[in-house]
N, C-alpha and C. Protein backbone atom coordinates (compact mmCIF):
# COMPACT_ATOMS: atom_id res chain seq x y z
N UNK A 1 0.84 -1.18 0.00
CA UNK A 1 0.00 0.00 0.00
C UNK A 1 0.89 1.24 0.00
N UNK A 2 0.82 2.23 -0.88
CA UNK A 2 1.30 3.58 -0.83
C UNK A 2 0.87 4.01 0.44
N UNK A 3 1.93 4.76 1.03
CA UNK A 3 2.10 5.55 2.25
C UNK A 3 2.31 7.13 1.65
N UNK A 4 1.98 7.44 3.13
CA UNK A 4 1.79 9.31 2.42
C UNK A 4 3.01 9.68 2.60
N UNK A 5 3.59 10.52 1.22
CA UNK A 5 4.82 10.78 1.00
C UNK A 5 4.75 12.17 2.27
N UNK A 6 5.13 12.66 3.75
CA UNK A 6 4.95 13.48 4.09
C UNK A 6 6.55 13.76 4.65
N UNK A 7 6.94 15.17 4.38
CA UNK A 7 8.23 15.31 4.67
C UNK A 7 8.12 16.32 5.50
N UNK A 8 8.66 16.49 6.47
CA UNK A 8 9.29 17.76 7.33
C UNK A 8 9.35 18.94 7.04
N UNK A 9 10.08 18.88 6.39
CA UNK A 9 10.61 20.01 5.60
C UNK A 9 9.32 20.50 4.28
N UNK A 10 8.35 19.98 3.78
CA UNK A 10 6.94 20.49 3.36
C UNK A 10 5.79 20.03 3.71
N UNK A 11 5.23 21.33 4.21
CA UNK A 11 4.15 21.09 4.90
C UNK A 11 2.90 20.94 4.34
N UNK A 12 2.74 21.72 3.17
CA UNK A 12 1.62 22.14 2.35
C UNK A 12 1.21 20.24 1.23
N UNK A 13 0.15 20.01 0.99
CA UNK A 13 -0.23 18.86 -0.07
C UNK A 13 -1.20 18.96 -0.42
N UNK A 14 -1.14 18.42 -1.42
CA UNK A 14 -1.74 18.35 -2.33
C UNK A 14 -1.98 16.95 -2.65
N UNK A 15 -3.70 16.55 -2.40
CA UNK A 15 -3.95 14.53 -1.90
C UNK A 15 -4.90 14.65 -2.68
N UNK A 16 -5.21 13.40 -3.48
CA UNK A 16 -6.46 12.92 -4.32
C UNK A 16 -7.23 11.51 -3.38
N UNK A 17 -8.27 11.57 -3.17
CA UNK A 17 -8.76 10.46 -2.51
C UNK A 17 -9.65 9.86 -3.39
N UNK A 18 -9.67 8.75 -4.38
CA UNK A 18 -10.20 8.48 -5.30
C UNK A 18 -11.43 7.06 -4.49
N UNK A 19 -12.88 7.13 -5.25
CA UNK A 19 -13.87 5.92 -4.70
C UNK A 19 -13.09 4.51 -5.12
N UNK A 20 -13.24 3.38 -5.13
CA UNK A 20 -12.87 2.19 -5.24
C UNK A 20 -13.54 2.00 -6.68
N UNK A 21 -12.90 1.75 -7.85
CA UNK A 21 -13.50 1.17 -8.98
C UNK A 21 -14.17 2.09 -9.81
N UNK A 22 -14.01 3.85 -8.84
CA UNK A 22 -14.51 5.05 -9.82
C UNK A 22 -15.38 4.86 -9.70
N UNK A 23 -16.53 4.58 -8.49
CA UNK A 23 -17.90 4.67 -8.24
C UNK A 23 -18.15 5.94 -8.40
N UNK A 24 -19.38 6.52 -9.10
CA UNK A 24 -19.66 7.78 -8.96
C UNK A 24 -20.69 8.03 -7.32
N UNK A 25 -19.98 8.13 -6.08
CA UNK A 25 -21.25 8.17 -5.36
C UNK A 25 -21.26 9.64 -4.93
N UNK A 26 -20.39 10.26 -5.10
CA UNK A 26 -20.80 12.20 -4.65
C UNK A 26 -21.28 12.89 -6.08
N UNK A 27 -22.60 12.37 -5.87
CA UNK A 27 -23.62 12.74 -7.16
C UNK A 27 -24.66 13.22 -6.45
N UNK A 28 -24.51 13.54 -4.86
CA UNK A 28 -25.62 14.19 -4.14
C UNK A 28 -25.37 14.61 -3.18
N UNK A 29 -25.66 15.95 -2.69
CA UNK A 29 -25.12 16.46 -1.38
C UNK A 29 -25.09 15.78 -0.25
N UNK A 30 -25.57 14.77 0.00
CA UNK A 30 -25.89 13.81 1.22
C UNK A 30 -24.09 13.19 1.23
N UNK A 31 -23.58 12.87 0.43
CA UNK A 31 -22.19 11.90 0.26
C UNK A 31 -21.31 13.18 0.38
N UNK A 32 -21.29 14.42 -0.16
CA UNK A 32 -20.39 14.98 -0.09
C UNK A 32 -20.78 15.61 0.76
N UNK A 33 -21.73 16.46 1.85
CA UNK A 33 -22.00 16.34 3.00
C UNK A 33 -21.03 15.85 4.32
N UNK A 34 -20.86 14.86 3.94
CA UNK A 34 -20.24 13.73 5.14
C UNK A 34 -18.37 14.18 4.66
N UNK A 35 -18.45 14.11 3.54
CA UNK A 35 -16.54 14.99 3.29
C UNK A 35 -16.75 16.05 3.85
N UNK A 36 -17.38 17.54 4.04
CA UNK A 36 -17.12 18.27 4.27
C UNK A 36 -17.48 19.09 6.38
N UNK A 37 -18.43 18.23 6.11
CA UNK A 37 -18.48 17.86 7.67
C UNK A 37 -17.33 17.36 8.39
N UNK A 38 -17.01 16.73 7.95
CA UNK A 38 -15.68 15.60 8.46
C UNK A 38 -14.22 16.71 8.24
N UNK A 39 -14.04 17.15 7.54
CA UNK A 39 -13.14 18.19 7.12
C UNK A 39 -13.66 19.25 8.18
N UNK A 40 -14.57 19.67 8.15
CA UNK A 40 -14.39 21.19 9.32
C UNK A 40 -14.44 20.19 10.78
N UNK A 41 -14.91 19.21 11.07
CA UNK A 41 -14.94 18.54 12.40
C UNK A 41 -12.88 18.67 12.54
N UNK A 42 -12.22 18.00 11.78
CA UNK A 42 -10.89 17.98 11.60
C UNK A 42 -10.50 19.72 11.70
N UNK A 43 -10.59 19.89 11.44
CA UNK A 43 -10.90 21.61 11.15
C UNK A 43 -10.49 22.17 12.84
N UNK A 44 -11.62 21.92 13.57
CA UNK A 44 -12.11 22.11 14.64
C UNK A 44 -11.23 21.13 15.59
N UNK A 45 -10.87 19.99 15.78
CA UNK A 45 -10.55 19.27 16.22
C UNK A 45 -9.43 18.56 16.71
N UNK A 46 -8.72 18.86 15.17
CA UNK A 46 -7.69 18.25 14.72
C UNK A 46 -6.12 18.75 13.97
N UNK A 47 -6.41 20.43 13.99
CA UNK A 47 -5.79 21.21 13.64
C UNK A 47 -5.26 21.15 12.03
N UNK A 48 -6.44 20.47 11.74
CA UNK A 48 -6.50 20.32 10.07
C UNK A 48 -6.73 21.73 9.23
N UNK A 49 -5.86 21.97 8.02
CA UNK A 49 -6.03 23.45 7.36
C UNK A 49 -6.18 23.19 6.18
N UNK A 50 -7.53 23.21 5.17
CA UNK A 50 -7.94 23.14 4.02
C UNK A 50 -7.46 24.47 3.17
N UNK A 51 -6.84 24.74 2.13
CA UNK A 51 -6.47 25.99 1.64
C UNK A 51 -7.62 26.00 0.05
N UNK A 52 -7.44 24.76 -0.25
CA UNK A 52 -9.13 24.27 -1.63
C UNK A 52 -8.94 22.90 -1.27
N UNK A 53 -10.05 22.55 -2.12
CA UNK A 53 -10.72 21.21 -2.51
C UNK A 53 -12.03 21.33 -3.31
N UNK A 54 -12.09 20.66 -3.82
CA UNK A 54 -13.07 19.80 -5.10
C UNK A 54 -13.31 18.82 -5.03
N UNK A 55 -14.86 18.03 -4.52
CA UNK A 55 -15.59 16.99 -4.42
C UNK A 55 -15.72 16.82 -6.05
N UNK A 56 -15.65 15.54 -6.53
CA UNK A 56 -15.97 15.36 -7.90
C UNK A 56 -16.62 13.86 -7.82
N UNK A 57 -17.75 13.75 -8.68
CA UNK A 57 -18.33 12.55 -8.90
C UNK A 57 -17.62 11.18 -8.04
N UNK A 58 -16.65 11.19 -8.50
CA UNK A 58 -15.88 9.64 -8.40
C UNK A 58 -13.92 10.28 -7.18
N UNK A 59 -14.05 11.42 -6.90
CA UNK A 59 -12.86 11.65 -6.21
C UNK A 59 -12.84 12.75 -5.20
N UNK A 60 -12.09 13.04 -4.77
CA UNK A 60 -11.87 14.60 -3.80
C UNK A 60 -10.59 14.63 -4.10
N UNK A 61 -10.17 16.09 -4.57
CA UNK A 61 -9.14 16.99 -4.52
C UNK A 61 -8.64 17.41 -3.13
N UNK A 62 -7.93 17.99 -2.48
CA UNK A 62 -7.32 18.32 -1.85
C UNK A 62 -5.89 19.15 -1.44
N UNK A 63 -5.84 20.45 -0.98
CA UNK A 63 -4.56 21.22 -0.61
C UNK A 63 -5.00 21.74 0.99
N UNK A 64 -4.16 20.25 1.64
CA UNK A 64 -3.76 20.67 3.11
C UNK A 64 -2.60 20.91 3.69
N UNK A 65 -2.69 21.13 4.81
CA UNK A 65 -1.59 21.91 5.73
C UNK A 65 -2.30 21.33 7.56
N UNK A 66 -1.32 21.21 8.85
CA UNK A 66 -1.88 21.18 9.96
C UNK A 66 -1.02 22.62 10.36
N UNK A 67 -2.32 23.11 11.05
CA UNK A 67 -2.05 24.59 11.60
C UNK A 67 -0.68 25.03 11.81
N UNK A 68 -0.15 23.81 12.35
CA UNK A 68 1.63 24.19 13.41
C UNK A 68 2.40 23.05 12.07
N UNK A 69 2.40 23.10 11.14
CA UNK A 69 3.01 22.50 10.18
C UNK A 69 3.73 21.04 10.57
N UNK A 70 2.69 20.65 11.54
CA UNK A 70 3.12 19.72 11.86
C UNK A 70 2.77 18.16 11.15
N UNK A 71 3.68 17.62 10.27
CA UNK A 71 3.57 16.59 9.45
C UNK A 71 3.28 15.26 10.55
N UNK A 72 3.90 14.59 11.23
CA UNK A 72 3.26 13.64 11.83
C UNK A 72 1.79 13.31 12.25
N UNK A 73 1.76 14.62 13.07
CA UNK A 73 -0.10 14.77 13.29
C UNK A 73 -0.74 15.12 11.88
N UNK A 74 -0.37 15.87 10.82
CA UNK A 74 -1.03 15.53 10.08
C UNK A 74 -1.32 14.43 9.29
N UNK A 75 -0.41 13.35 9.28
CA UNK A 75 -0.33 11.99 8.73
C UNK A 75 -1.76 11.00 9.75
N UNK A 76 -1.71 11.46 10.78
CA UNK A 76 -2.64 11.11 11.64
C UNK A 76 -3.48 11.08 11.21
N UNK A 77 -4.09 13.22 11.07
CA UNK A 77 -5.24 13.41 10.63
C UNK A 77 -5.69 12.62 9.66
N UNK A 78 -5.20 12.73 8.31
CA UNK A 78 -5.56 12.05 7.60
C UNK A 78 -5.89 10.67 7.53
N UNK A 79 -5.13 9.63 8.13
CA UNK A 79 -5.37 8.81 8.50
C UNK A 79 -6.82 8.00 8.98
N UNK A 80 -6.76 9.19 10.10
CA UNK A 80 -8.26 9.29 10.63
C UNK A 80 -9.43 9.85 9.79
N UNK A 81 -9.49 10.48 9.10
CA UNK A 81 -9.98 11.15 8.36
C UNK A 81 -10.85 10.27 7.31
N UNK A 82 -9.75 9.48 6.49
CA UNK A 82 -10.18 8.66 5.17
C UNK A 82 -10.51 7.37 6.56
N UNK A 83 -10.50 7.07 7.23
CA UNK A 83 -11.22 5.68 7.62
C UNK A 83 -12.89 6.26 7.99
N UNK A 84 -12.26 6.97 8.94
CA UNK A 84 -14.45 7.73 9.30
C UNK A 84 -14.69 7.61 7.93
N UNK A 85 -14.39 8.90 7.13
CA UNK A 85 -15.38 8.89 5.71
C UNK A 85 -15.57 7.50 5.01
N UNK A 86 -14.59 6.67 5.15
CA UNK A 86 -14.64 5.57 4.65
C UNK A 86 -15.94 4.64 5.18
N UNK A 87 -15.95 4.34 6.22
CA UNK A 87 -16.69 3.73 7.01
C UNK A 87 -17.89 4.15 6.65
N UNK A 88 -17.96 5.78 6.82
CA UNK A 88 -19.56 6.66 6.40
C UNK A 88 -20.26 6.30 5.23
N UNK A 89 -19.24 6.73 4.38
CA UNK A 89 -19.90 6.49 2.67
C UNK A 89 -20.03 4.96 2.68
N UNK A 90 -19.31 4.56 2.71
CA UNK A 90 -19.37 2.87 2.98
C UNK A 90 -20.67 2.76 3.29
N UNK A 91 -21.45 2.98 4.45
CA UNK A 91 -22.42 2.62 5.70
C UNK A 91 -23.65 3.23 4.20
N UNK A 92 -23.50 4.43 3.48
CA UNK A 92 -24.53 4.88 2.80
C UNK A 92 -24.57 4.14 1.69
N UNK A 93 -23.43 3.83 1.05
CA UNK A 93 -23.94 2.98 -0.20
C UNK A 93 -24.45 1.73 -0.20
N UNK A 94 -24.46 1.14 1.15
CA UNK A 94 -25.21 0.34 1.10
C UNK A 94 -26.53 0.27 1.79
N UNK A 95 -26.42 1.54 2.38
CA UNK A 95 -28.19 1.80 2.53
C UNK A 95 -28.91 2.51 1.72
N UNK A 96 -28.45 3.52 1.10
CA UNK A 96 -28.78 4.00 -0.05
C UNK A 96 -28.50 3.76 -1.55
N UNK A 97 -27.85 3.65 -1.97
CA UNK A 97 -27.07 3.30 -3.56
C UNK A 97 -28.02 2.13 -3.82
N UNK A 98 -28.01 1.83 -5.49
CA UNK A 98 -27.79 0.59 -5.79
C UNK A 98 -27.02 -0.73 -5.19
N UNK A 99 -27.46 -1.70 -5.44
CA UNK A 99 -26.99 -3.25 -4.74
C UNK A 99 -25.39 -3.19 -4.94
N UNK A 100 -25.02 -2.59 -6.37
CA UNK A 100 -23.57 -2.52 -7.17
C UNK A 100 -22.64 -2.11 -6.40
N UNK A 101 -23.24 -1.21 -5.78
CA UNK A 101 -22.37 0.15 -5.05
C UNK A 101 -21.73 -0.62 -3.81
N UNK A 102 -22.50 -1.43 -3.38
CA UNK A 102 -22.51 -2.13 -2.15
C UNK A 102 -21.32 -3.77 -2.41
N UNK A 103 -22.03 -4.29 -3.33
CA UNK A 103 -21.43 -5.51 -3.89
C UNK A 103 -19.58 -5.30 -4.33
N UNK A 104 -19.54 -4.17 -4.85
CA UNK A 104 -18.37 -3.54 -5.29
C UNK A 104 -17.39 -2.88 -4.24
N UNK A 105 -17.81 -2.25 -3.29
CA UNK A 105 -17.28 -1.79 -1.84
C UNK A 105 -16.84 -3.41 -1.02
N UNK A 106 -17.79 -4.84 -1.14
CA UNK A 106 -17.48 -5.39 -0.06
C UNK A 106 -16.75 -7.00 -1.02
N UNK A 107 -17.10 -6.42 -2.24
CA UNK A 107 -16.12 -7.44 -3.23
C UNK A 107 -14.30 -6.57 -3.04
N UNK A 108 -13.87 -6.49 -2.08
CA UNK A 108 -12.48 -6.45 -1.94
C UNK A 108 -11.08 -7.90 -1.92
N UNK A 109 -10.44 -7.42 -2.22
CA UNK A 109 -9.22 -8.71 -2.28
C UNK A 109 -8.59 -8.62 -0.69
N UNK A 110 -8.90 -7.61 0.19
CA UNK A 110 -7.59 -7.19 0.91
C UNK A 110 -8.45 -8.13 2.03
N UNK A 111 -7.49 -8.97 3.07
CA UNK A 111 -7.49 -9.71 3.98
C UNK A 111 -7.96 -8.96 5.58
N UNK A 112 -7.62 -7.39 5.26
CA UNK A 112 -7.43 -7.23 6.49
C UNK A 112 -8.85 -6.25 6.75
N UNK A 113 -10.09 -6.15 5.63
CA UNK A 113 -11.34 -5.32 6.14
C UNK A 113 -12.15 -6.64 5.44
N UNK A 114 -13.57 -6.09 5.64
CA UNK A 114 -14.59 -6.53 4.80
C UNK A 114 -15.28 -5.53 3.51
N UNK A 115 -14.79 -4.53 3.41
CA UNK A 115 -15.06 -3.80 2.83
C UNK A 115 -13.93 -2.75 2.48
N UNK A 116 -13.99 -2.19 1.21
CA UNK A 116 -13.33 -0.83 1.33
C UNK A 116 -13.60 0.17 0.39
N UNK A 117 -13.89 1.13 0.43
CA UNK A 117 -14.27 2.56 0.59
C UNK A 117 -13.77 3.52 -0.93
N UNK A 118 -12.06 3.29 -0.13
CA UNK A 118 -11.32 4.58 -0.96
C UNK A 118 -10.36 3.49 -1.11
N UNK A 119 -10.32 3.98 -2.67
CA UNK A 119 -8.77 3.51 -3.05
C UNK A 119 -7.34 3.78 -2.27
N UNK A 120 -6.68 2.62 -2.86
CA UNK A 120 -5.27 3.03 -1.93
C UNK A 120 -4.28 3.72 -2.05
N UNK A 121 -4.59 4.05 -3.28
CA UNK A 121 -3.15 5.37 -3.35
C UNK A 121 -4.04 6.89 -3.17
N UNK A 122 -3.21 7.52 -2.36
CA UNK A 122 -3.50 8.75 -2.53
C UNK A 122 -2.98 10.00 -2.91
N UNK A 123 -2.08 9.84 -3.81
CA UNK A 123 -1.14 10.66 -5.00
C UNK A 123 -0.69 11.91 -4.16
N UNK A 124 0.34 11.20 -2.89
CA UNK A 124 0.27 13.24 -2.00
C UNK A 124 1.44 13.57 -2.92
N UNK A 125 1.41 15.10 -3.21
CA UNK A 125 2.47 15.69 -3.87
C UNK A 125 2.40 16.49 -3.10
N UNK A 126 3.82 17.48 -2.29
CA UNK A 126 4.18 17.99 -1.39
C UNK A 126 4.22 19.37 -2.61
N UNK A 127 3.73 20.71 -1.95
CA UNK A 127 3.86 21.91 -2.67
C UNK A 127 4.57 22.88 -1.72
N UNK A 128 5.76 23.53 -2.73
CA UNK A 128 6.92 23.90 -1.94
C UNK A 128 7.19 25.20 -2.81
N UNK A 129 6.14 25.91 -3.40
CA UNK A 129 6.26 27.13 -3.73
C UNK A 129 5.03 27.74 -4.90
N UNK A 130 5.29 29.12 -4.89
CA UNK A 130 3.76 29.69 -5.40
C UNK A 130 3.27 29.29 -6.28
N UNK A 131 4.61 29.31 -7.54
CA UNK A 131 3.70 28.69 -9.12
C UNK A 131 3.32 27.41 -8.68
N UNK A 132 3.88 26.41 -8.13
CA UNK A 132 3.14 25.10 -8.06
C UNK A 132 1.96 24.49 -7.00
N UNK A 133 2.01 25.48 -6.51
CA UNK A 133 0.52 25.93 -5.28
C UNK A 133 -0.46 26.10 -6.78
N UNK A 134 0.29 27.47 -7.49
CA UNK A 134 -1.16 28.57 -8.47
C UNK A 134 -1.45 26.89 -9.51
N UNK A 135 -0.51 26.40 -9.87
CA UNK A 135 -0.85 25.44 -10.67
C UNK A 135 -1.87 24.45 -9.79
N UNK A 136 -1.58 23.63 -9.30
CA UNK A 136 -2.22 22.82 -8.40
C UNK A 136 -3.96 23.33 -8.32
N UNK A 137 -3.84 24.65 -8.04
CA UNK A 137 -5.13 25.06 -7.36
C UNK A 137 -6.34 24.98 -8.47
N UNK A 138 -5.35 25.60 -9.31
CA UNK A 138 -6.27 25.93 -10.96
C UNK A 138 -6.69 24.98 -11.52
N UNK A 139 -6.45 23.54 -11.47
CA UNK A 139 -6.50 22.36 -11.92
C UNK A 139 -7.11 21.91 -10.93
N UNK A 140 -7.50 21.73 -9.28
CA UNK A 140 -8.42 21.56 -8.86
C UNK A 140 -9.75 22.04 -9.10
N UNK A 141 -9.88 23.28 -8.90
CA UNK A 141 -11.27 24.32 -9.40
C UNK A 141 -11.58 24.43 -10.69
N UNK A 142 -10.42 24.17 -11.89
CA UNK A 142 -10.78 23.66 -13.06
C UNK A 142 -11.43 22.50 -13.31
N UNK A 143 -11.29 21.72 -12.24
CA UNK A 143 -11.94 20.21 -12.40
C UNK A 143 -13.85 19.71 -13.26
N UNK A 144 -14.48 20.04 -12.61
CA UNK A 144 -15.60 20.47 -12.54
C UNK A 144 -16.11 20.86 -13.96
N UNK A 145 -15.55 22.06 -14.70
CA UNK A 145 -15.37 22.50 -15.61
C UNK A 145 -14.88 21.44 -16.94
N UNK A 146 -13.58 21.14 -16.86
CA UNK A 146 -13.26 20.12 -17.67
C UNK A 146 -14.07 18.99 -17.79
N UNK A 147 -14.58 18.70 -17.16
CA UNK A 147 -15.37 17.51 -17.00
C UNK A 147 -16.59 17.14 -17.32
N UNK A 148 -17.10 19.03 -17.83
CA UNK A 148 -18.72 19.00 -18.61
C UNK A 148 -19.65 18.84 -17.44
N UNK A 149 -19.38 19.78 -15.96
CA UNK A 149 -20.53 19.13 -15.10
C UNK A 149 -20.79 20.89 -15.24
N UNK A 150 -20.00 21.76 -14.93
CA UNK A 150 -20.47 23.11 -15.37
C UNK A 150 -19.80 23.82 -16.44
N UNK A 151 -20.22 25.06 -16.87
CA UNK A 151 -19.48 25.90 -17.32
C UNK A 151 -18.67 27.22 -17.07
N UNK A 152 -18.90 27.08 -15.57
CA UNK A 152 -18.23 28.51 -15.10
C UNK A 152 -17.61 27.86 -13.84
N UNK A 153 -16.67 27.63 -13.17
CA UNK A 153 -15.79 27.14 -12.00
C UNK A 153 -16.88 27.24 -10.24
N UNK A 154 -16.91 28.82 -10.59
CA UNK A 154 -17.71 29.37 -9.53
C UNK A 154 -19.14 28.58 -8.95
N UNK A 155 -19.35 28.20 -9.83
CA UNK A 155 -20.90 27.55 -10.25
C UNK A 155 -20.73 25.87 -9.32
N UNK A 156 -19.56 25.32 -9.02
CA UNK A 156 -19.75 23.90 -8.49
C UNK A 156 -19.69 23.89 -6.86
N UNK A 157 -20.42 23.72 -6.56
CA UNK A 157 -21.23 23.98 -4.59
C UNK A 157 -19.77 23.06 -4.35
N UNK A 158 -19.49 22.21 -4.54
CA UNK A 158 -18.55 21.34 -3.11
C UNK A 158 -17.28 21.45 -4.23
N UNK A 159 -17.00 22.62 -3.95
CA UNK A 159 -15.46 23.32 -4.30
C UNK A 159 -14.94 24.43 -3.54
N UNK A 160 -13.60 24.87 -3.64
CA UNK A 160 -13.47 26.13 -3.08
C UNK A 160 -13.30 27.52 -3.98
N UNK A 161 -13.49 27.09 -5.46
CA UNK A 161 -13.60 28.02 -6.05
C UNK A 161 -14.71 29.28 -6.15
N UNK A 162 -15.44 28.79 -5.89
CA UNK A 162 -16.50 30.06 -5.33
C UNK A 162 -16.10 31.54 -4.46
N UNK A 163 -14.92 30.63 -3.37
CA UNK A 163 -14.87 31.32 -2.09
C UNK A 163 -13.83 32.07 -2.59
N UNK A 164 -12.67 31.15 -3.04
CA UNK A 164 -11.47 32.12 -3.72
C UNK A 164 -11.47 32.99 -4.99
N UNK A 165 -12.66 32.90 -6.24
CA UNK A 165 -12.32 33.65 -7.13
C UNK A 165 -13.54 34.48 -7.40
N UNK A 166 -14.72 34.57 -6.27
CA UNK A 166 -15.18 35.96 -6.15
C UNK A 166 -15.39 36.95 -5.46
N UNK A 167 -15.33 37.94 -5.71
CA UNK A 167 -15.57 39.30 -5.12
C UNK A 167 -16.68 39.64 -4.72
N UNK A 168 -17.75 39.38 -4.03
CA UNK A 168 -16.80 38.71 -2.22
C UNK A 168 -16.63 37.83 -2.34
N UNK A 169 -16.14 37.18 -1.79
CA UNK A 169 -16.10 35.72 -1.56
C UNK A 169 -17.43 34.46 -1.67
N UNK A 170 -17.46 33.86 -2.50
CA UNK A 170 -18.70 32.52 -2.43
C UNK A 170 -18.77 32.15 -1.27
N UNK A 171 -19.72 31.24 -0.86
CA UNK A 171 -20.06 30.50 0.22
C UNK A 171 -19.35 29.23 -0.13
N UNK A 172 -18.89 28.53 0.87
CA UNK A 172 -18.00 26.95 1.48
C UNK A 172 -19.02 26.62 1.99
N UNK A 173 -18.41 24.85 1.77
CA UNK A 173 -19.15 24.24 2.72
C UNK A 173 -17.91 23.78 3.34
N UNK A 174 -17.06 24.12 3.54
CA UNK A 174 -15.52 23.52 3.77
C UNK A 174 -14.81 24.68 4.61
N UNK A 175 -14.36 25.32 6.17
CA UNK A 175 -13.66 26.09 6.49
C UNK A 175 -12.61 26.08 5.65
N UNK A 176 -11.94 27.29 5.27
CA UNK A 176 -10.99 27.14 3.89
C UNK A 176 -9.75 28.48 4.82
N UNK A 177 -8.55 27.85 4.39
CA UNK A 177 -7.33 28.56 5.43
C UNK A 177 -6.54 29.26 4.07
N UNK A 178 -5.97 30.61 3.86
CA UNK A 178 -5.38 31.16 3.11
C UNK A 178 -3.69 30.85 3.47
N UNK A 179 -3.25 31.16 2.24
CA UNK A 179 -1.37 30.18 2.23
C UNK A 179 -0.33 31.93 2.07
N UNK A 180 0.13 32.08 2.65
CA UNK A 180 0.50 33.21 2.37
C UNK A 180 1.92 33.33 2.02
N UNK A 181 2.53 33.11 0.80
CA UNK A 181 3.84 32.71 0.25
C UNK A 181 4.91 34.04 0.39
């Protein structure tokens, strides 16, 4: 299993948490709900610092940081983080979803659950300066867009592009922490 590449020396990442098999299940505020709840609970809790993110059909984007740049506890957080949601969405697709959704979550190979959730890699790339923050970000909040679900960035509710690219600021459903380079 990929482990989170987290180094000392960078604090800032950039994590993709992809469904198992590219289930589309955040196709309704109820699923992505439970990400963003879970994110400000961490928020609140856990000294977790969201700077964006983008819920997408079949994944979540992600650019975090822990308040005191502290990489161990944030390896934690996360940790903790993807098992709750795991467990959650888990617990809904098979009370809600199709039979598939369910059959496909608990058709796993791995010995050590009965089920699983989120895929196992979670692609952290450590961001260690502005252009590759500005890149990163633009390609998150571009997501949405590319993808034919809207046509204007601003326009997708479980993103942070709303909050960051208007004047005033959009509404979050995500406490969102500014990076100041």
């Amino acid at each position: 299993m990929e482990r989170y590449q987290l180094y000392p020396d960078k604090p800032i990442y950039f994590l993709t948490f992809s469904v198992i098999e590219w289930l589309p299940v955040f196709i309704n505020a109820d699923t992505c709900l439970i990400i963003t709840d879970s994110l400000n609970f961490c928020h609140r809790e856990k000294h977790l610092r969201v700077n964006a993110f983008v819920i997408m059909p079949t994944h979540v984007h992600l650019t975090l940081f822990d308040v005191e740049f502290d990489t161990n506890r944030l390896r934690q957080t996360l940790m903790d983080w993807r098992k709750y949601t795991g467990r959650q969405l888990a617990d809904y697709c098979t009370r809600r979803l199709p039979a598939a959704f369910h059959q496909t979550i608990t058709n796993t190979k791995r010995t050590d659950r009965q089920r699983q959730f989120w895929q196992q890699s979670r692609h952290p790339v450590a961001i260690d300066n502005l252009t590759f923050w500005q890149t990163k970000t633009s390609y998150l909040h571009d997501n949405p867009r590319r993808k034919g679900l809207v046509t204007d960035v601003t326009h997708w509710r479980f993103s942070s592009a709303a909050y960051w690219l208007l004047d005033p600021p959009g509404k979050s459903d995500v406490i969102l922490t500014g990076i100041e380079w």
